[in-house]
C-alpha atoms as a PDB file:
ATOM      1  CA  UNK A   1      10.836  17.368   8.398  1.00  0.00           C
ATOM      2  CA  UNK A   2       7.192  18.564   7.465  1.00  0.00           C
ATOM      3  CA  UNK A   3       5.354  15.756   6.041  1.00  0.00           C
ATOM      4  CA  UNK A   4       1.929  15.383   5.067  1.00  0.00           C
ATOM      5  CA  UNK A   5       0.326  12.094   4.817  1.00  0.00           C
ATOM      6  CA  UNK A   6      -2.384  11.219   2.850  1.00  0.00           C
ATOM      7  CA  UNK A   7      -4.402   7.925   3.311  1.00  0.00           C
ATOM      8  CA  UNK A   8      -6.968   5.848   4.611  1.00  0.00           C
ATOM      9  CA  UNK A   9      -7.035   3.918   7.925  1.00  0.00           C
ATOM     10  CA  UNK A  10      -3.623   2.121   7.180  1.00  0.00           C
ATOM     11  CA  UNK A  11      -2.488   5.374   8.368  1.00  0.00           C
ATOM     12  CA  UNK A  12      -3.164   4.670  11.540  1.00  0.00           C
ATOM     13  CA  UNK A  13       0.717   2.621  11.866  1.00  0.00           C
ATOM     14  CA  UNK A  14       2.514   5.555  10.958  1.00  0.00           C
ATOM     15  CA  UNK A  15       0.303   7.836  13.318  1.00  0.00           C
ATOM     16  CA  UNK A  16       0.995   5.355  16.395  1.00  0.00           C
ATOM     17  CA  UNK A  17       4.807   5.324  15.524  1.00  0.00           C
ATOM     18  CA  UNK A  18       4.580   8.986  15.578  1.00  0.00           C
ATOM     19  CA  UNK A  19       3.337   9.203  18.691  1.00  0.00           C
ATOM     20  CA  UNK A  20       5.684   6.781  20.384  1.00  0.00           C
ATOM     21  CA  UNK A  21       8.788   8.489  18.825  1.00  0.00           C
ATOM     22  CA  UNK A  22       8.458  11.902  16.793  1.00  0.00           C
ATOM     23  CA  UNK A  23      11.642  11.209  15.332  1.00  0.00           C
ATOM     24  CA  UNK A  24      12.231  14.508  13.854  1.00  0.00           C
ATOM     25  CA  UNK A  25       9.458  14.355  12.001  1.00  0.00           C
ATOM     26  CA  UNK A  26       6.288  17.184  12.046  1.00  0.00           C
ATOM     27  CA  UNK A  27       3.085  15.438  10.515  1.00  0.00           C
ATOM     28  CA  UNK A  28      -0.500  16.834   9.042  1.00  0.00           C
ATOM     29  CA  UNK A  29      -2.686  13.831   9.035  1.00  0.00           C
ATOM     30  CA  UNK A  30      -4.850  14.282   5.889  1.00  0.00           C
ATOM     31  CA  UNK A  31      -6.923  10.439   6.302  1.00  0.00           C
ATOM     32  CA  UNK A  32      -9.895   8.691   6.635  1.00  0.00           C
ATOM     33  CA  UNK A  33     -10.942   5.070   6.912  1.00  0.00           C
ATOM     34  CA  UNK A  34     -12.295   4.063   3.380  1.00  0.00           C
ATOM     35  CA  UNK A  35     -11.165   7.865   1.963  1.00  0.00           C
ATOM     36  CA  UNK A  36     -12.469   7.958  -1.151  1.00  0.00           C
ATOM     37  CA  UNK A  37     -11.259  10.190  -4.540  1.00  0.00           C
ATOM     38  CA  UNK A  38     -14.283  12.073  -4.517  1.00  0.00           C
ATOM     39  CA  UNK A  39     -13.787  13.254  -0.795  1.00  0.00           C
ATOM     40  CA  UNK A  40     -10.618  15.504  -1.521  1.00  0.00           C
ATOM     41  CA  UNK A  41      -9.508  18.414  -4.592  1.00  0.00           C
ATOM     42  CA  UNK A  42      -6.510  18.419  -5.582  1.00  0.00           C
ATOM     43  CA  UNK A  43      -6.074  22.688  -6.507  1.00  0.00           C
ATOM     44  CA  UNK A  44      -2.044  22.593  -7.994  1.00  0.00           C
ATOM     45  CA  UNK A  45      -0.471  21.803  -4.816  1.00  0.00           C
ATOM     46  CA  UNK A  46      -3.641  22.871  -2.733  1.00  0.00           C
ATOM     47  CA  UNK A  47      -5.584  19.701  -1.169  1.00  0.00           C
ATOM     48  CA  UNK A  48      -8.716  20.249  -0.240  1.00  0.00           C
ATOM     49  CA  UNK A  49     -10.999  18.198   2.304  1.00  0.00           C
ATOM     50  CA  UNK A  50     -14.443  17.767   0.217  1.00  0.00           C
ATOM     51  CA  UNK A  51     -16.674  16.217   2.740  1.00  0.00           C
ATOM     52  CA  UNK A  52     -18.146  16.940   6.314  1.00  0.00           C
ATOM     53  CA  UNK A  53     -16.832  13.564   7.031  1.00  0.00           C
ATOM     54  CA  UNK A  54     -13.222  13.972   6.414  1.00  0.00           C
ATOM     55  CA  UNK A  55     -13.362  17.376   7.405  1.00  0.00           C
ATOM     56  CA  UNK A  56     -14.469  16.379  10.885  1.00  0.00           C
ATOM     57  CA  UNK A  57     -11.754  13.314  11.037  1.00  0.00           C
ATOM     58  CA  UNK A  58      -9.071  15.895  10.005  1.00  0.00           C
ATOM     59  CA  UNK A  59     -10.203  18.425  12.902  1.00  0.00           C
ATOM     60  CA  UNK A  60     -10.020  15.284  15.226  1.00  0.00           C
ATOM     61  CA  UNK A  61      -6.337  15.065  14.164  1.00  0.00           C
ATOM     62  CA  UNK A  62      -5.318  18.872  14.148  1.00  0.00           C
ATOM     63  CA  UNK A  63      -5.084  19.309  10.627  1.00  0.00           C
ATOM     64  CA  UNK A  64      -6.888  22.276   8.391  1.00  0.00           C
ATOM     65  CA  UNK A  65      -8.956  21.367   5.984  1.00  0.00           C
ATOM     66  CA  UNK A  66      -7.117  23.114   3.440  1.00  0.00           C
ATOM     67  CA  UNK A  67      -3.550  22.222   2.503  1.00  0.00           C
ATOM     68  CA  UNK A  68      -0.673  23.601   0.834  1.00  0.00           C
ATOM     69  CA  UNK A  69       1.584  20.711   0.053  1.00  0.00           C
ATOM     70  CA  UNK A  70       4.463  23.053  -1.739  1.00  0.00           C
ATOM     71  CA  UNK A  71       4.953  23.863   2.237  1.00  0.00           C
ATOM     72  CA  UNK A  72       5.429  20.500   3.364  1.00  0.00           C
ATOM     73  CA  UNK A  73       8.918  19.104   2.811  1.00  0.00           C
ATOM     74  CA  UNK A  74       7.502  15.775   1.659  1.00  0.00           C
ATOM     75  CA  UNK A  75       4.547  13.852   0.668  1.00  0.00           C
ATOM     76  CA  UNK A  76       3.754  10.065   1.315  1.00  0.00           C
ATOM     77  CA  UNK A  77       0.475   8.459   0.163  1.00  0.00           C
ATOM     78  CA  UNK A  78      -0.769   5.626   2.212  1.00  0.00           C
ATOM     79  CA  UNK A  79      -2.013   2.405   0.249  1.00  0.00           C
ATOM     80  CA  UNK A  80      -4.980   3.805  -1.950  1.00  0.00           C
ATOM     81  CA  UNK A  81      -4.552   1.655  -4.907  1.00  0.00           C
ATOM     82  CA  UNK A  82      -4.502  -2.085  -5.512  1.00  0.00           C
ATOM     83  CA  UNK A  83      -3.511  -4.202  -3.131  1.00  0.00           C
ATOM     84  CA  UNK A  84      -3.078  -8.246  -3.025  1.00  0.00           C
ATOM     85  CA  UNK A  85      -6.923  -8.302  -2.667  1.00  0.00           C
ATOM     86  CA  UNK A  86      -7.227  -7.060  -5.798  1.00  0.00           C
ATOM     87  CA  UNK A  87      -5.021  -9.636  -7.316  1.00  0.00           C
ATOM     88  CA  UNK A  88      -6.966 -11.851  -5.350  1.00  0.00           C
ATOM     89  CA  UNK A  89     -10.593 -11.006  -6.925  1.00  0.00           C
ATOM     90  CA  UNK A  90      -8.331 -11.911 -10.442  1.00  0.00           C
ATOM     91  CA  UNK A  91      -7.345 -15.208  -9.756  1.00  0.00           C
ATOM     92  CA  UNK A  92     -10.524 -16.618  -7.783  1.00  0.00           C
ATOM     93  CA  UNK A  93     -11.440 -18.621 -10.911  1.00  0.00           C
ATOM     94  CA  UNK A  94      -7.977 -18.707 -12.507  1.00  0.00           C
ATOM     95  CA  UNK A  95      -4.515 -20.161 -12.218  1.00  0.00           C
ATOM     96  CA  UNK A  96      -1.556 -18.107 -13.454  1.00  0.00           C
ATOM     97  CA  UNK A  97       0.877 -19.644 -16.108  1.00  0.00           C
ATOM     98  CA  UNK A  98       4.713 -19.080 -14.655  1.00  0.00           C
ATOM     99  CA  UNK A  99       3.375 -19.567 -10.989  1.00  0.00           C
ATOM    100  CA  UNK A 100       4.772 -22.964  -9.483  1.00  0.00           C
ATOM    101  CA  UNK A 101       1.171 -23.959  -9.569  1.00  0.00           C
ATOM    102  CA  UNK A 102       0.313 -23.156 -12.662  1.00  0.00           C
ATOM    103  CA  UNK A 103       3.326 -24.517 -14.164  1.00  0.00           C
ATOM    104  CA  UNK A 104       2.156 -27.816 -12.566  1.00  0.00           C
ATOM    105  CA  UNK A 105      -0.534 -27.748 -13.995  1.00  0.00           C
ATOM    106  CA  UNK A 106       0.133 -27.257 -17.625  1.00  0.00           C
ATOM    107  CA  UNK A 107       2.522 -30.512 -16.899  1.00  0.00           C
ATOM    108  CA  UNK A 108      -0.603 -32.486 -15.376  1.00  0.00           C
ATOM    109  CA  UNK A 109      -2.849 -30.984 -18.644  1.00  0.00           C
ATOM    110  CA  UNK A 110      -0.268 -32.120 -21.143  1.00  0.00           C
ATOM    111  CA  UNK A 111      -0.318 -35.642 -19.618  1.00  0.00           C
ATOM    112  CA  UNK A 112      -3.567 -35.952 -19.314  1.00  0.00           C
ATOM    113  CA  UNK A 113      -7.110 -35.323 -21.261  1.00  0.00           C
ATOM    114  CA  UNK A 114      -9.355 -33.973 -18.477  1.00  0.00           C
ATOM    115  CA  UNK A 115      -9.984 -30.213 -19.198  1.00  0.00           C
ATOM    116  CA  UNK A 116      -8.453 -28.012 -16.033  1.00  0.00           C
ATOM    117  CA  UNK A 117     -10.574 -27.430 -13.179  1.00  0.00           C
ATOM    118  CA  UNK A 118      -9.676 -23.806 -13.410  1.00  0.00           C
ATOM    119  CA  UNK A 119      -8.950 -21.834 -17.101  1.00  0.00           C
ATOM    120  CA  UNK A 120      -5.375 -20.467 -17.337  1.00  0.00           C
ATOM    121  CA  UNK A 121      -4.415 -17.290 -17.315  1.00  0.00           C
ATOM    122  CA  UNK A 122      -1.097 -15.440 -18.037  1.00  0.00           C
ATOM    123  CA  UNK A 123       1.010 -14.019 -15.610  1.00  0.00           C
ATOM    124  CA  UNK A 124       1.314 -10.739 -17.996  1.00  0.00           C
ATOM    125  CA  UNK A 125      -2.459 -10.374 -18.871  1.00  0.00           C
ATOM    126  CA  UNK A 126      -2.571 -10.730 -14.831  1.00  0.00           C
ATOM    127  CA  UNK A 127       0.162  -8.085 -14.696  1.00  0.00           C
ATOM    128  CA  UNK A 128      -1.357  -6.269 -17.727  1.00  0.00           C
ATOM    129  CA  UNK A 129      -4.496  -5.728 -15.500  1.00  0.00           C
ATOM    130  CA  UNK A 130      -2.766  -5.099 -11.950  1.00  0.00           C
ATOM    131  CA  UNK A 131      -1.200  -2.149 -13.689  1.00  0.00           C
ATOM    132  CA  UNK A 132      -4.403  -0.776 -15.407  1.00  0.00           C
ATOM    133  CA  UNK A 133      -6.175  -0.722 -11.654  1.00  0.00           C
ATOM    134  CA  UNK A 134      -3.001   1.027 -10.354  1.00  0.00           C
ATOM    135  CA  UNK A 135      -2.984   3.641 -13.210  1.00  0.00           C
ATOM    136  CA  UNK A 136      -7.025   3.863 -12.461  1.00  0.00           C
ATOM    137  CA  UNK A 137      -6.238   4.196  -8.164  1.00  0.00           C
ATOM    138  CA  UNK A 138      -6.219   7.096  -6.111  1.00  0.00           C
ATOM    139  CA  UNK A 139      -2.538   7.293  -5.379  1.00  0.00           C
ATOM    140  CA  UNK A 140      -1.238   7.529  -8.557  1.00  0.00           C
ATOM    141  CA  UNK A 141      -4.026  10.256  -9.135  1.00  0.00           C
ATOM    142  CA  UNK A 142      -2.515  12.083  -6.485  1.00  0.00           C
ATOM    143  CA  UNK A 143       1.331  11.150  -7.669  1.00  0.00           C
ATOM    144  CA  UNK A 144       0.781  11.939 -11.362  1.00  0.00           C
ATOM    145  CA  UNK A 145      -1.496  14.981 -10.522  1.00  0.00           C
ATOM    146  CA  UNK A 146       1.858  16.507  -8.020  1.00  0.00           C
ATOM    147  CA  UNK A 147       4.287  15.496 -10.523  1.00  0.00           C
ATOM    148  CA  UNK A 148       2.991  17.925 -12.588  1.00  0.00           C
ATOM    149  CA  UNK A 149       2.137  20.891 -10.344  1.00  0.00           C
ATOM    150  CA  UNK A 150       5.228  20.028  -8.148  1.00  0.00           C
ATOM    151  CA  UNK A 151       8.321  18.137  -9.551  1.00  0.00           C
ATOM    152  CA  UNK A 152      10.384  19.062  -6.976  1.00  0.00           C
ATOM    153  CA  UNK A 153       8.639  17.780  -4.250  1.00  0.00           C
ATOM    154  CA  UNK A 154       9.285  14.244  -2.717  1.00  0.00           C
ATOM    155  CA  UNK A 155       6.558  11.912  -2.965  1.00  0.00           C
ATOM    156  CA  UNK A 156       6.607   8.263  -1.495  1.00  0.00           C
ATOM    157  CA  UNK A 157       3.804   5.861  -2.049  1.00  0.00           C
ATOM    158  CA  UNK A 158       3.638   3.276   0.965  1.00  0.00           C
ATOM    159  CA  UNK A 159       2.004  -0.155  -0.536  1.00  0.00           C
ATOM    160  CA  UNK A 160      -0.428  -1.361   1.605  1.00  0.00           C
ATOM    161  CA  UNK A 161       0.652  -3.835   3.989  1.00  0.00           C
ATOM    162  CA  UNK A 162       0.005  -7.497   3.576  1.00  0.00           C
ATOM    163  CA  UNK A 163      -2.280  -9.008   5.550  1.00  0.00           C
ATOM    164  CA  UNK A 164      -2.064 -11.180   8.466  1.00  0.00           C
ATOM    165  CA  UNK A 165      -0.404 -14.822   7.816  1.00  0.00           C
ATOM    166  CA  UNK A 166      -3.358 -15.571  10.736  1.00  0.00           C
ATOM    167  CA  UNK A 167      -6.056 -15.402   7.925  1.00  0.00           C
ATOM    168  CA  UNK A 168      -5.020 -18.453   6.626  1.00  0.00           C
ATOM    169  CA  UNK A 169      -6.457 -20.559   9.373  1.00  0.00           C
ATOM    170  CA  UNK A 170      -9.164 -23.622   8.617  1.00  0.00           C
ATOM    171  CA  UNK A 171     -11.757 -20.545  10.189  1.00  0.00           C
ATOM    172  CA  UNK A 172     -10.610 -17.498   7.294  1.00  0.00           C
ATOM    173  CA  UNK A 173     -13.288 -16.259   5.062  1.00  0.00           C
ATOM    174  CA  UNK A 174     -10.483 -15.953   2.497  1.00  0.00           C
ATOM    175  CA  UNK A 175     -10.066 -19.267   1.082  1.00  0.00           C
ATOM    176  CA  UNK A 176      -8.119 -17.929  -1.773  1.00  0.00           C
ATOM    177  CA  UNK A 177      -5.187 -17.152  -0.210  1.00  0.00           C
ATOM    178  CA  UNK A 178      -5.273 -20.249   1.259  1.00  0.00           C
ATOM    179  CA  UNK A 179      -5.375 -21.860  -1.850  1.00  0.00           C
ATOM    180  CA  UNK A 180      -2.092 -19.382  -3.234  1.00  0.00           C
ATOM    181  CA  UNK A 181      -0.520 -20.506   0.265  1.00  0.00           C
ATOM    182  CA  UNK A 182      -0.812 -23.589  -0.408  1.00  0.00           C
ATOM    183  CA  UNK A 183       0.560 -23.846  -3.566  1.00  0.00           C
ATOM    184  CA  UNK A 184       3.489 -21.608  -3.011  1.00  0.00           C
ATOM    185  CA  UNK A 185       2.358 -19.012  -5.041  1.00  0.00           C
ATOM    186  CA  UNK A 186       2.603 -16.222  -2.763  1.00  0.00           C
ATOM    187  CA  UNK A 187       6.006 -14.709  -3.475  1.00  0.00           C
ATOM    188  CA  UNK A 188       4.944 -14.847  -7.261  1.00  0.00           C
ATOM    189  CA  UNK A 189       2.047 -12.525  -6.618  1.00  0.00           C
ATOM    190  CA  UNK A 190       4.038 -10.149  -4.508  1.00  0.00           C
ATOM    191  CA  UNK A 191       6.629  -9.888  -7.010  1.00  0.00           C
ATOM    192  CA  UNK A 192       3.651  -9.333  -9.941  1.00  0.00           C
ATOM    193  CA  UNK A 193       1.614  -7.037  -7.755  1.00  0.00           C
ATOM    194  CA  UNK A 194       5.259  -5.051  -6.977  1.00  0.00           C
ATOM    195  CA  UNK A 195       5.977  -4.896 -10.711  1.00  0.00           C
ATOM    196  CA  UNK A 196       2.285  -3.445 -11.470  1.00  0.00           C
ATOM    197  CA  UNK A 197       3.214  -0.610  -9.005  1.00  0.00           C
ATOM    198  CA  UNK A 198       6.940  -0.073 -10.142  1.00  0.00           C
ATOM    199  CA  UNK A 199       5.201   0.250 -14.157  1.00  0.00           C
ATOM    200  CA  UNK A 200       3.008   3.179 -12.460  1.00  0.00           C
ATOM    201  CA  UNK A 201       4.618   4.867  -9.927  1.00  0.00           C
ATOM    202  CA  UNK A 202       8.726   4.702 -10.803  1.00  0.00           C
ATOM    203  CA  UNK A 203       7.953   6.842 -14.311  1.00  0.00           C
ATOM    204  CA  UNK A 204       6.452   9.838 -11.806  1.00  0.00           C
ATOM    205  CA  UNK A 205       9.437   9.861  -9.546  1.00  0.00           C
ATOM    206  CA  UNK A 206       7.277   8.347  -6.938  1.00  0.00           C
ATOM    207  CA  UNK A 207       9.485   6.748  -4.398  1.00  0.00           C
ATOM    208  CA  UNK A 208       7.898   3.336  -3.132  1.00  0.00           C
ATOM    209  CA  UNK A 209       8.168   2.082   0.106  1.00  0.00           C
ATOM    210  CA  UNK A 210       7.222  -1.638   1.131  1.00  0.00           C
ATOM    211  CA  UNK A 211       7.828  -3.066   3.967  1.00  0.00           C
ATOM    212  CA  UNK A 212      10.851  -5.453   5.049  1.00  0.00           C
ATOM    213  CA  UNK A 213      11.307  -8.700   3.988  1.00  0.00           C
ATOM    214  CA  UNK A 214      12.236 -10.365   7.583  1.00  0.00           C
ATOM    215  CA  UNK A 215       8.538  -8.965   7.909  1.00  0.00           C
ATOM    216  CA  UNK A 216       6.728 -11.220   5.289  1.00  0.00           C
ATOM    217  CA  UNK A 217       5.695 -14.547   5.735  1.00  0.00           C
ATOM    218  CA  UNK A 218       4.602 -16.967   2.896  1.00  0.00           C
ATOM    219  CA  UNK A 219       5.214 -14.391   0.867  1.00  0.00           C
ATOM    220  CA  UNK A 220       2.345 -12.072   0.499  1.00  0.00           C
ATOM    221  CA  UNK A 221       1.582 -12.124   4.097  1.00  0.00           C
ATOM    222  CA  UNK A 222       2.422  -9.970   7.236  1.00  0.00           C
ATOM    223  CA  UNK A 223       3.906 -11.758  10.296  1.00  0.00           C
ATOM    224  CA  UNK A 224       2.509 -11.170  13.439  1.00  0.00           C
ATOM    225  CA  UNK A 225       4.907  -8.807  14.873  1.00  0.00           C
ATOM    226  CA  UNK A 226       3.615  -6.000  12.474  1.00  0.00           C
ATOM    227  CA  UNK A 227       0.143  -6.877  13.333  1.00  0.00           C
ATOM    228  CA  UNK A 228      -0.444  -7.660  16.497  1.00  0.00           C
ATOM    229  CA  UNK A 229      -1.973  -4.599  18.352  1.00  0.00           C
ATOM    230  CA  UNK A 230      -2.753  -2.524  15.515  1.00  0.00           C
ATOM    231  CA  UNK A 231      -4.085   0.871  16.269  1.00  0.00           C
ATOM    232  CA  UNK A 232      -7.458   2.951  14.446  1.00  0.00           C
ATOM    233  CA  UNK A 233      -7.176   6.112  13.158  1.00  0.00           C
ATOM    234  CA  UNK A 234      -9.865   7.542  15.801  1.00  0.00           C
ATOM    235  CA  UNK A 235      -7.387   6.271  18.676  1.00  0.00           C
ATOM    236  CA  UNK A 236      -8.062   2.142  20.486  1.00  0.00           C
ATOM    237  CA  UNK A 237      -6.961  -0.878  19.206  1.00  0.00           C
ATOM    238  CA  UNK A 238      -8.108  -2.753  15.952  1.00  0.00           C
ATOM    239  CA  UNK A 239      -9.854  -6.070  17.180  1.00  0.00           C
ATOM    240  CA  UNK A 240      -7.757  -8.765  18.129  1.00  0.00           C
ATOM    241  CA  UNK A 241      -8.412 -10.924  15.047  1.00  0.00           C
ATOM    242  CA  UNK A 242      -7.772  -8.213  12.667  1.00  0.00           C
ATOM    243  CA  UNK A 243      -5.852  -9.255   9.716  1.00  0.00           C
ATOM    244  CA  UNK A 244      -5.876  -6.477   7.866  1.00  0.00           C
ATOM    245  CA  UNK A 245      -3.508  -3.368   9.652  1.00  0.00           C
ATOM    246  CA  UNK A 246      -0.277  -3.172  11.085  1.00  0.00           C
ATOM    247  CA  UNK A 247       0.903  -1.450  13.945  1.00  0.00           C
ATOM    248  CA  UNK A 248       3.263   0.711  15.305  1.00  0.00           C
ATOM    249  CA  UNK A 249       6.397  -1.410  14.239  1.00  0.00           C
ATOM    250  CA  UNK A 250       6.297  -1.068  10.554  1.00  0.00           C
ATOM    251  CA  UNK A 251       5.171   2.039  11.513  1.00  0.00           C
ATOM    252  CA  UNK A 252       8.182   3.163  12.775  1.00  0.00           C
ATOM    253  CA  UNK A 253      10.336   1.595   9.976  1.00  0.00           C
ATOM    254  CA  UNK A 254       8.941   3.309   7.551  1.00  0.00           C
ATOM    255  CA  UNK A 255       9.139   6.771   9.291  1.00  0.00           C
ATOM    256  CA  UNK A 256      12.581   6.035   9.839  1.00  0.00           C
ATOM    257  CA  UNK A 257      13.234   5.545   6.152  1.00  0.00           C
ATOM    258  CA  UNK A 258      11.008   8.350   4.997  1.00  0.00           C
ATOM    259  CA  UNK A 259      13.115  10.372   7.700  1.00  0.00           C
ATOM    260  CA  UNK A 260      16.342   8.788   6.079  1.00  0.00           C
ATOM    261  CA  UNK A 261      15.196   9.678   2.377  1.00  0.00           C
ATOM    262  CA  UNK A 262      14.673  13.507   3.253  1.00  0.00           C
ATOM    263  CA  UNK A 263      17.660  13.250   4.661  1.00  0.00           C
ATOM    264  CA  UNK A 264      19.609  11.873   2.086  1.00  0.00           C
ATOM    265  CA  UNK A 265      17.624  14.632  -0.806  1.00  0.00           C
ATOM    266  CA  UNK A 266      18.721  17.494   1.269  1.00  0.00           C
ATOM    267  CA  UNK A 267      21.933  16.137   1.513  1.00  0.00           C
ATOM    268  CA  UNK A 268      22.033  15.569  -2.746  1.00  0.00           C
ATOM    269  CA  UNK A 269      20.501  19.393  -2.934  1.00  0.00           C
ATOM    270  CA  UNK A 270      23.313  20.765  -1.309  1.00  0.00           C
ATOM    271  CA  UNK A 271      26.363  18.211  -3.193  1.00  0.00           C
ATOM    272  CA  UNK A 272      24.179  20.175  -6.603  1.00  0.00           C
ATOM    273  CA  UNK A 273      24.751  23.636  -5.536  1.00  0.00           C
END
């Protein structure tokens, strides 16, 4: 299977999966840490590398700077679009009506005249604007801009994983999560954040992997076997208290089911003729 991957440094999993087991699968690495729209073109189904910067990480990795992506079997953009930090920047001042917490507190409100001690805000206006960031990201750029040139080849957008359950300790400069911990809220803003990319990505025939749910803890957070001993793109390990990547074992699930999926599509291909 020829694959080409396109993302930024949460690449890295899939590229340290690779390397541990192949698995049938031939790669061009087409990443950067922080890659940013403006760095590649998009030609039909030519990508181009538009910087010295990424040029020089793709030569690091073996991959021309010039692309065809009709020759590649399959395409899967990495993360590139909103992720539950996004949400997060949303709902620093707010609470979200139809969360457990927010529920709770329109119960407290109606019992009580003190105003809230954060304003309200709906779970589809928070929906409403998760989808117009996702529509505005990146990926679906590149997944809207392919479905047109290309709608025969497979695309798969890989959500970026959660982060570590580990930044929720009394020491975490993310006290926001915390606070969405804490009140139980978590599975409610993976399941909004989810629905934001299904509204985006399922109407271009963009297949959407996430990862397991025996891997998510509280949940919009990673457990520590996905993140312990994540690797970087340029090769070493991501520090220690790095909450942010996974490693090698989601890594190597998701290959596997991108591996599955091609296999399943050529399978379909052949059942048509």
């Amino acid at each position: 299977m020829r694959l080409c991957v396109i993302g930024n440094s949460h690449v890295a999993m899939l590229m340290a999966a690779h390397a541990a087991d192949p698995a049938g699968i031939t790669p061009a690495w087409f990443a950067k840490p922080g890659l940013r729209p403006d760095e590649m073109v998009l030609n039909g189904t030519v990508l181009s590398a538009a910087s010295e910067e990424l040029r020089a990480r793709l030569d690091g990795f073996g991959t021309a700077p010039v692309l065809d992506l009709a020759a590649f079997d399959a395409v899967a953009i990495v993360a590139l679009a909103p992720s539950v930090f996004a949400a997060m920047r949303l709902l620093q001042d707010h609470d979200v009506t139809g969360w457990p917490s927010g529920t709770r507190r329109v119960a407290k409100a109606l019992r009580s005249e003190r105003p809230l001690k954060r304003p309200l805000l709906t779970r589809a206006a928070l929906r409403a604007a998760l989808i117009g960031q996702m529509q505005a990201s990146p990926a679906a750029g590149l997944a809207a801009a392919l479905r047109a040139t290309a709608p025969d080849l497979p695309v798969s957008f890989i959500a970026q994983p959660f982060p570590a359950e580990s930044m929720l300790s009394a020491e975490s400069r993310y006290p926001v999560f915390r606070r969405i911990a804490e009140a139980g809220d978590g599975a409610a803003l993976a399941e909004d954040l989810s629905a934001a990319e299904d509204a985006v990505f399922c109407p271009l025939g963009t297949a959407i992997l996430r990862q397991p749910t025996e891997t998510v803890a509280r949940g919009c957070h990673s457990r520590d076997v996905v993140m312990r001993g994540a690797k970087r793109l340029a090769g070493g390990r991501q520090q220690d208290e790095d909450p942010l990547h996974a490693n090698a074992v989601l890594g190597a699930d998701l290959l596997c089911r991108l591996y599955r999926s091609h296999e399943s599509h050529k399978i379909t291909l052949k059942t048509d003729i």
